[in-house]
C-alpha atoms as a PDB file:
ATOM      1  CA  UNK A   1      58.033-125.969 172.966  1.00  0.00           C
ATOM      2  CA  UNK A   2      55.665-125.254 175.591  1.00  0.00           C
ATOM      3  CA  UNK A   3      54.152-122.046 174.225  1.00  0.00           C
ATOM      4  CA  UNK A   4      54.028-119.923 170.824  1.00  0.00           C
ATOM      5  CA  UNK A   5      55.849-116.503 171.192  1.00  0.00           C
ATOM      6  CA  UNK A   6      53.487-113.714 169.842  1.00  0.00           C
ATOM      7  CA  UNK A   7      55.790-112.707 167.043  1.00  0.00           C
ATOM      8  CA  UNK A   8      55.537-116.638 165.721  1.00  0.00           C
ATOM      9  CA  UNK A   9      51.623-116.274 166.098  1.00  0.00           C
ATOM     10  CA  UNK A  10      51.808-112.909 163.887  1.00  0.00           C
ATOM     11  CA  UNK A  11      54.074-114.824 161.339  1.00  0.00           C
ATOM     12  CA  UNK A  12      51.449-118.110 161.767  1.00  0.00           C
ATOM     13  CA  UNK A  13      48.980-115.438 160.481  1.00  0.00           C
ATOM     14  CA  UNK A  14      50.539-114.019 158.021  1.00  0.00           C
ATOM     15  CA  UNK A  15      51.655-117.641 156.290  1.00  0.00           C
ATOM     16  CA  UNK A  16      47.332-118.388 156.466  1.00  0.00           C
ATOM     17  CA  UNK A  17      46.617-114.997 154.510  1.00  0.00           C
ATOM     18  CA  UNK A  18      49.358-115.619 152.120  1.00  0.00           C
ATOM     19  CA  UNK A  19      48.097-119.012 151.183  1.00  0.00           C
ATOM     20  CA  UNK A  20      44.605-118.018 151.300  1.00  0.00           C
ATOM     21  CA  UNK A  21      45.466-115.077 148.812  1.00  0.00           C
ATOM     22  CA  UNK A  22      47.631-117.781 146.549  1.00  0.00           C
ATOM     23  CA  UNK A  23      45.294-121.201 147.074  1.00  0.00           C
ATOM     24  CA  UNK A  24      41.807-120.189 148.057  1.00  0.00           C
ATOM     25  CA  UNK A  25      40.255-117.110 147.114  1.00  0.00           C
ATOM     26  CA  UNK A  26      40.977-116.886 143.563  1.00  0.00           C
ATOM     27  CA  UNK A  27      39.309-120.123 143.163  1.00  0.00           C
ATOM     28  CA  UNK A  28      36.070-118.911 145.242  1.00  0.00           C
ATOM     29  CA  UNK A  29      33.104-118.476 142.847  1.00  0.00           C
ATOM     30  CA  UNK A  30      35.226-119.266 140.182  1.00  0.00           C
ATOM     31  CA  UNK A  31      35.813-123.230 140.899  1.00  0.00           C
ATOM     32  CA  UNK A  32      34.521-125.697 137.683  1.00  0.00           C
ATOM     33  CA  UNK A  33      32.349-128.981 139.189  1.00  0.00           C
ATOM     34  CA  UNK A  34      35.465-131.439 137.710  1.00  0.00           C
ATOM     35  CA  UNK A  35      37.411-129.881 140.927  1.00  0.00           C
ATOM     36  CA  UNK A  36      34.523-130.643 143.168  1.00  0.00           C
ATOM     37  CA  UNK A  37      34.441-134.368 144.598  1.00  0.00           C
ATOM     38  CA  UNK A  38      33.024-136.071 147.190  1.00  0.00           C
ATOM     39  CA  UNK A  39      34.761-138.126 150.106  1.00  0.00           C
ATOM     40  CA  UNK A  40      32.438-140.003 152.307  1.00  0.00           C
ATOM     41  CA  UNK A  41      28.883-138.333 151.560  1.00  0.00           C
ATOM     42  CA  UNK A  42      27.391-136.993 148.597  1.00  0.00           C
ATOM     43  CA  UNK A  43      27.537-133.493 150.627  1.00  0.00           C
ATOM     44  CA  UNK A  44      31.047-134.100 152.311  1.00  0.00           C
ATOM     45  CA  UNK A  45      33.170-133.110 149.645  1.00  0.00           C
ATOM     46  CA  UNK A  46      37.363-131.392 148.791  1.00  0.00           C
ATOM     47  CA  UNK A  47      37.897-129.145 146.172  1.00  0.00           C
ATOM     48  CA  UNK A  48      41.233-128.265 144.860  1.00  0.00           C
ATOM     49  CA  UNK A  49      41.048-125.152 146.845  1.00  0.00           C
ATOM     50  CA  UNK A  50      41.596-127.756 149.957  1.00  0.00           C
ATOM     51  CA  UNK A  51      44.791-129.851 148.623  1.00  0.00           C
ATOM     52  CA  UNK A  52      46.362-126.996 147.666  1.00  0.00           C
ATOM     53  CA  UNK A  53      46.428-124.496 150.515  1.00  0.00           C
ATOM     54  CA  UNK A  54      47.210-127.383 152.759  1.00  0.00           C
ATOM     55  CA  UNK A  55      49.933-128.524 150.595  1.00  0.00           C
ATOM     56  CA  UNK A  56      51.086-124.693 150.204  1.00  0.00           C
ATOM     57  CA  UNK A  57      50.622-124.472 154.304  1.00  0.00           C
ATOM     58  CA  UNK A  58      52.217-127.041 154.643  1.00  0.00           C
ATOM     59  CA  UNK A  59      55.242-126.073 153.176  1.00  0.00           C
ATOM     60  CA  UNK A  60      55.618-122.989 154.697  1.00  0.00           C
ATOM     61  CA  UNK A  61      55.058-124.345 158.125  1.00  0.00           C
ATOM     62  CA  UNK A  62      57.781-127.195 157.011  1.00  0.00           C
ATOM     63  CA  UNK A  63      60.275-124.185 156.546  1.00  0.00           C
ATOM     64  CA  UNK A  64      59.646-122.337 159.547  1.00  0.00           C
ATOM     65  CA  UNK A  65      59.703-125.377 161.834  1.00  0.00           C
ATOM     66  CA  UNK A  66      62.242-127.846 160.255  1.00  0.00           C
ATOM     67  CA  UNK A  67      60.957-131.321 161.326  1.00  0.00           C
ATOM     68  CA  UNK A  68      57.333-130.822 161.721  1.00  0.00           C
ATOM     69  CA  UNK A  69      55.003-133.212 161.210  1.00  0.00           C
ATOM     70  CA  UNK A  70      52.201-131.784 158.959  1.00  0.00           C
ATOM     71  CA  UNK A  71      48.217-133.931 159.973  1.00  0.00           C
ATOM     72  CA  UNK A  72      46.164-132.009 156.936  1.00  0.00           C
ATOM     73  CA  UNK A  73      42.603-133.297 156.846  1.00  0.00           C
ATOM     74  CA  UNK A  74      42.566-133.975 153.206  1.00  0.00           C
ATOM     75  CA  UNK A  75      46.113-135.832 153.691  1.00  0.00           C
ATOM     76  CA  UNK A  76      43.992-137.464 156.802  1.00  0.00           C
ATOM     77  CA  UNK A  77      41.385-138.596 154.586  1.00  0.00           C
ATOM     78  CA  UNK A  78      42.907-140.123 152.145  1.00  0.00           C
ATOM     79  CA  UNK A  79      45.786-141.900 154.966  1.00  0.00           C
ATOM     80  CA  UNK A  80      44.330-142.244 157.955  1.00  0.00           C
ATOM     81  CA  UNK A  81      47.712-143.631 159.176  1.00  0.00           C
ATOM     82  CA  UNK A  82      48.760-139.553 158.771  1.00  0.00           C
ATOM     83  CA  UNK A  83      47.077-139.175 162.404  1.00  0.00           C
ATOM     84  CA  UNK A  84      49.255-141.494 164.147  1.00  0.00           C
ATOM     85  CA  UNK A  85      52.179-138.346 163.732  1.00  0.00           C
ATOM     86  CA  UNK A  86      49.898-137.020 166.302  1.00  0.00           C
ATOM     87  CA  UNK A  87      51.095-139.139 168.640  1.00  0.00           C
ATOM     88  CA  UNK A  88      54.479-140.016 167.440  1.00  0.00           C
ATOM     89  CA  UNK A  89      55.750-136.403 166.769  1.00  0.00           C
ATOM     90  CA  UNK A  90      57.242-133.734 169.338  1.00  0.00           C
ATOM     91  CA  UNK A  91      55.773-131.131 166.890  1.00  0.00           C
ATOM     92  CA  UNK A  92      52.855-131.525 164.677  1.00  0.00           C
ATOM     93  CA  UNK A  93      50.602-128.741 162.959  1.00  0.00           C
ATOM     94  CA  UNK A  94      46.753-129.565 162.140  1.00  0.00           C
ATOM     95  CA  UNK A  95      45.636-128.049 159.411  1.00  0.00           C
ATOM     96  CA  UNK A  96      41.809-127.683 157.961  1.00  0.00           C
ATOM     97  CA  UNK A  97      42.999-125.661 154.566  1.00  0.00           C
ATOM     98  CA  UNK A  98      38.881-124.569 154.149  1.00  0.00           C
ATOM     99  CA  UNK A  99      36.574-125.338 156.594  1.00  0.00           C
ATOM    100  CA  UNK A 100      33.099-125.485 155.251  1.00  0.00           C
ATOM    101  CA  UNK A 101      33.535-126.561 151.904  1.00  0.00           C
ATOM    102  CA  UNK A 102      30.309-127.151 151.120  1.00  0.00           C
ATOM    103  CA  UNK A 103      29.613-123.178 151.385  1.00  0.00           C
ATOM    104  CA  UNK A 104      32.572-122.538 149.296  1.00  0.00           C
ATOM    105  CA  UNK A 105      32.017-124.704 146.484  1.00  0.00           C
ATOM    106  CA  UNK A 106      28.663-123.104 146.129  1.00  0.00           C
ATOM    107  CA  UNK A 107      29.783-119.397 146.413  1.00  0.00           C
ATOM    108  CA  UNK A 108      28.790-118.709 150.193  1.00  0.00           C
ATOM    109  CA  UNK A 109      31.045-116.411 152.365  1.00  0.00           C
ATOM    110  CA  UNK A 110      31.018-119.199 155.450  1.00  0.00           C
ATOM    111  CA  UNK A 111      34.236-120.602 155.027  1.00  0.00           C
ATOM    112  CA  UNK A 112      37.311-120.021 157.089  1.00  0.00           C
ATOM    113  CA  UNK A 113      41.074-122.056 157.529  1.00  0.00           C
ATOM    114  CA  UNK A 114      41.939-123.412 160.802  1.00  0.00           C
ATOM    115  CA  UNK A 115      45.320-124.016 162.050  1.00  0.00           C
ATOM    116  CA  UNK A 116      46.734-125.677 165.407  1.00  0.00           C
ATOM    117  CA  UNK A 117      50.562-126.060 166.607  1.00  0.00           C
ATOM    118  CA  UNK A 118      50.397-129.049 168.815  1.00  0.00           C
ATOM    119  CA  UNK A 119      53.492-129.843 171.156  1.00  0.00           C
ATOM    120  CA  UNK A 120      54.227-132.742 173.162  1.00  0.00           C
ATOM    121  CA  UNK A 121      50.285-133.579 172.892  1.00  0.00           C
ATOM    122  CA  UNK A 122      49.537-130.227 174.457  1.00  0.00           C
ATOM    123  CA  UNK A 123      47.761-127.545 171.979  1.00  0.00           C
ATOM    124  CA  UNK A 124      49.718-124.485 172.293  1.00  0.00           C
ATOM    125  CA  UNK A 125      48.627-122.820 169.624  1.00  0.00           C
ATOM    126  CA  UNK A 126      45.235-122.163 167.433  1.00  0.00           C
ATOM    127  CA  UNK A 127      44.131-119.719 165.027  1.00  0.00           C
ATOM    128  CA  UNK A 128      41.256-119.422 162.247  1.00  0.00           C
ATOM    129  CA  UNK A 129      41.427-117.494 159.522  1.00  0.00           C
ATOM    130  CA  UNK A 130      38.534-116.326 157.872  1.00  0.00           C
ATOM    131  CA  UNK A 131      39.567-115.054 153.922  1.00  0.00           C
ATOM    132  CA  UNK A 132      36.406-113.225 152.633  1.00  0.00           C
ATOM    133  CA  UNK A 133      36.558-111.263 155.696  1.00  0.00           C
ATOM    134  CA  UNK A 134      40.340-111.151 156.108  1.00  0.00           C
ATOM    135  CA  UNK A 135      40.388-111.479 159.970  1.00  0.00           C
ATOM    136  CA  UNK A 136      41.706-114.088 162.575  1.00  0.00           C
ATOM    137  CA  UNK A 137      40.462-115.565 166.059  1.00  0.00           C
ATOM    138  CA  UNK A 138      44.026-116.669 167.588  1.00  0.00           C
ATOM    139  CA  UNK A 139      44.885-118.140 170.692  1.00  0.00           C
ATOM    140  CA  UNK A 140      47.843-119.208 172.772  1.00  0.00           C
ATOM    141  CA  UNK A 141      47.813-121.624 175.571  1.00  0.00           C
ATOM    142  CA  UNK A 142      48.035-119.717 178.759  1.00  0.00           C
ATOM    143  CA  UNK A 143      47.077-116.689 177.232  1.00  0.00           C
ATOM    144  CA  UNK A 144      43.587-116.330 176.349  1.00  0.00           C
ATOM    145  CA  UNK A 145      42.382-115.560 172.846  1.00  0.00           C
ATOM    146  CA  UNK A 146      41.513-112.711 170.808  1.00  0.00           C
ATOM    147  CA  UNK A 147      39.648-111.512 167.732  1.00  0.00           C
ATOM    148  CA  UNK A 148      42.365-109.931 165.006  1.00  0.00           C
ATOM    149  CA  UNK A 149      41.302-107.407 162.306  1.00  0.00           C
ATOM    150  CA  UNK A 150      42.561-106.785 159.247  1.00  0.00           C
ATOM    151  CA  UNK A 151      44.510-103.746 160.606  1.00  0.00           C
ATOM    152  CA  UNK A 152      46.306-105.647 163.342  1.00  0.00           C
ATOM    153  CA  UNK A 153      43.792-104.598 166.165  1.00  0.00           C
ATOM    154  CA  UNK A 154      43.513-107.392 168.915  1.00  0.00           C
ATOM    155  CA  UNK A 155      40.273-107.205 170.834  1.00  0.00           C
ATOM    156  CA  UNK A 156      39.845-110.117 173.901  1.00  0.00           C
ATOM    157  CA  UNK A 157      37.112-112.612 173.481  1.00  0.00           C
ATOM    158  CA  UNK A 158      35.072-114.081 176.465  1.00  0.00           C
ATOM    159  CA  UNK A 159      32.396-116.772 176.235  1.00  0.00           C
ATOM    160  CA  UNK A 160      29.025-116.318 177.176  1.00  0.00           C
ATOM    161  CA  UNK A 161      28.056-116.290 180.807  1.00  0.00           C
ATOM    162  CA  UNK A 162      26.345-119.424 182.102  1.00  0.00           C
ATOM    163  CA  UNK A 163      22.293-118.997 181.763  1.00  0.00           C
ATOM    164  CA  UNK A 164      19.690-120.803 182.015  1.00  0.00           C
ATOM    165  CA  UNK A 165      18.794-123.875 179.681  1.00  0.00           C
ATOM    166  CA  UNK A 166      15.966-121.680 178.058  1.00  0.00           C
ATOM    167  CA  UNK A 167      17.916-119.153 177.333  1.00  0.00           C
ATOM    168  CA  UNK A 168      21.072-120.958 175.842  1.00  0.00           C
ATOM    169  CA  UNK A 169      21.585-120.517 171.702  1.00  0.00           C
ATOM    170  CA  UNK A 170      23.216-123.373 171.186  1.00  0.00           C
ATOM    171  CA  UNK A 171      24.662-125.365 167.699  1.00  0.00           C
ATOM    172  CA  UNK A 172      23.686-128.792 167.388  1.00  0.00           C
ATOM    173  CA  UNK A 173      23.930-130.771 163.900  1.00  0.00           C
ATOM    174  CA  UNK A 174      21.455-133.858 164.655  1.00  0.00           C
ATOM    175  CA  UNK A 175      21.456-135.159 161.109  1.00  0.00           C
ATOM    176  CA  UNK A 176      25.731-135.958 162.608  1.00  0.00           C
ATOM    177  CA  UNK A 177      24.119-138.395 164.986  1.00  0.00           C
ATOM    178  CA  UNK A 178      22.699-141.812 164.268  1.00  0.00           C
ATOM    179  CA  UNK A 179      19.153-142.093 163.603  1.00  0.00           C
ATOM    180  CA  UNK A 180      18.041-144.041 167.080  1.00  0.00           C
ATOM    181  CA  UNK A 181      19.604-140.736 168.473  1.00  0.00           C
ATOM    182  CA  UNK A 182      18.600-138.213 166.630  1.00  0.00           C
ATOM    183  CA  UNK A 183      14.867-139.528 167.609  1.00  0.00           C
ATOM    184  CA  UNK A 184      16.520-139.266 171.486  1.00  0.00           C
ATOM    185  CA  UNK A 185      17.731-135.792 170.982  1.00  0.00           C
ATOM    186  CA  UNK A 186      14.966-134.015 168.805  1.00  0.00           C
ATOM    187  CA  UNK A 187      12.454-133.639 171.579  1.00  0.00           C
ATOM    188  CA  UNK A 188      15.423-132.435 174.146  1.00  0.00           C
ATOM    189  CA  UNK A 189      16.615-129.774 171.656  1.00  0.00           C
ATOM    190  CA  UNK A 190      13.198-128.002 172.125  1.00  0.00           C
ATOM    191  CA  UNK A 191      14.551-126.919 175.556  1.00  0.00           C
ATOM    192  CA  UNK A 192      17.004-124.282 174.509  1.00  0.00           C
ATOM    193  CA  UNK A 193      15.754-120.885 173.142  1.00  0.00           C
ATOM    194  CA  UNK A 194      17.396-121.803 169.845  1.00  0.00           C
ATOM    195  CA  UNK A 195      19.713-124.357 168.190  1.00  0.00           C
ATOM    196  CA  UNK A 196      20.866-124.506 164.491  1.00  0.00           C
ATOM    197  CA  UNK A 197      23.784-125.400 162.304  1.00  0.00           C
ATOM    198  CA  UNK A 198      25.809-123.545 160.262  1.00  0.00           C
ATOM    199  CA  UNK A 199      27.614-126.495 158.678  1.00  0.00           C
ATOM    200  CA  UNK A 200      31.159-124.756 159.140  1.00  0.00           C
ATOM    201  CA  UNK A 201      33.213-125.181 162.552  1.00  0.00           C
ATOM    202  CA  UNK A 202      35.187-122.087 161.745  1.00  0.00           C
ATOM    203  CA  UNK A 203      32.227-119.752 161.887  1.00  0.00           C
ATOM    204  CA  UNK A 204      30.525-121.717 165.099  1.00  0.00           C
ATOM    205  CA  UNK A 205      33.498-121.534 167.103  1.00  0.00           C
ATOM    206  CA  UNK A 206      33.549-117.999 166.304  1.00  0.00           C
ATOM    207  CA  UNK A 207      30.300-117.679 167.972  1.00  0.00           C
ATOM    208  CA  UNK A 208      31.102-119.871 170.260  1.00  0.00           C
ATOM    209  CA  UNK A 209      34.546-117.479 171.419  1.00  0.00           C
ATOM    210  CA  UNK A 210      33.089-113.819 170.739  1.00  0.00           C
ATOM    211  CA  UNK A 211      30.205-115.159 173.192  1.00  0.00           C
ATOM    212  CA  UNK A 212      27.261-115.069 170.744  1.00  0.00           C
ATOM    213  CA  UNK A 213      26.169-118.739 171.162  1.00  0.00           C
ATOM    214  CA  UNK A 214      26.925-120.527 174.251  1.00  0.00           C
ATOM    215  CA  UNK A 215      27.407-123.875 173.385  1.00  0.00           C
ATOM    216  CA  UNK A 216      27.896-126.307 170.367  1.00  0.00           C
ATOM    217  CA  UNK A 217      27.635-129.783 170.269  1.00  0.00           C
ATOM    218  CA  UNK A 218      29.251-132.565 168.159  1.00  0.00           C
ATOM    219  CA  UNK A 219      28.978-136.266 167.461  1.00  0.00           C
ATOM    220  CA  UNK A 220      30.999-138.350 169.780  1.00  0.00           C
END
């Protein structure tokens, strides 16, 4: 499989809404602390929400492409042997069931699902889903992405033009780094007009692709 056909990425989509209407959403603002833990931080945590929309994702991506190996980051966490199908599998799906579970265990909007259809070791396919909002970014390789309303309407997204380093809004999540570098990159974040985090990668890279920030940065 070198690329997703469009009618696949519609189904894709519709598969994320149905398991955020099933999974996540009716648990939003409504989720009791004994289905809150944490995993490797006191403020990294899974909820139930997570396990089950990326077991229910799972499965439906299982039945549309017989054979695929399914990397879930809760599945991840708890195996990290899971991420070797990366490498061993012809087709694999990576799936973040909620993104930004922090926000969403304590009631805020800033949560969204991420999905990617990797073949041969070659991305071919991404999408984000964002349930309070009930839109999609989606992308094909080859084809550019595009913002996707509730109604179906595709707009094209662009990244921001190249500027200057004073100008630049950029994300950058220094408490990621290690402390001898956060002291190293403090001082050097004062260059750009503005940095921040927003503790959720599906809402920064949809800054990042609509063109409202022009960079983000992670820890290596």
């Amino acid at each position: 499989m070198k690329t997703i056909s469009d009618e696949l990425l519609v189904a894709l989509m519709s598969d994320m809404r149905d398991v955020a209407q099933a999974e996540i959403l009716p648990r939003f603002r409504a989720i009791s602390a004994d289905a809150i833990r944490a995993k490797t931080a006191a403020d990294d945590i899974v909820t139930d929400a997570d396990i089950a929309a990326e077991r229910m994702l799972g499965q439906r991506l299982g039945e549309r492409f017989p054979g695929i190996a399914i990397v879930g980051e809760e599945a991840a966490s708890d195996d990290a042997s899971v991420l070797t199908r990366l490498a061993n599998s012809e087709l694999t799906a990576v799936i973040d069931p909620v993104d930004g579970t922090w926000h969403f265990a304590h009631g805020v909007p800033m949560f969204g699902s991420i999905l990617a259809i990797v073949a041969g070791g070659e991305t071919v396919a991404g999408i984000i889903h964002y349930p309070v909002t009930g839109d999609f970014l989606a992308a094909r390789r080859g084809e550019g992405a595009w913002h996707v309303a509730t109604d179906g309407t595709r707009t094209r997204l662009a990244v921001a033009a190249p500027a200057p380093i004073d100008e630049m809004h950029g994300f950058i999540p220094l408490h990621m780094f290690e402390p001898d570098l956060q002291a190293q990159f403090a001082p050097r974040v004062l260059r750009f007009l503005r940095t921040t985090t927003w503790r959720c990668s599906a809402w920064e890279y949809r800054m990042l692709a609509t063109g409202a920030m022009s960079f983000a940065s992670t820890r290596a």
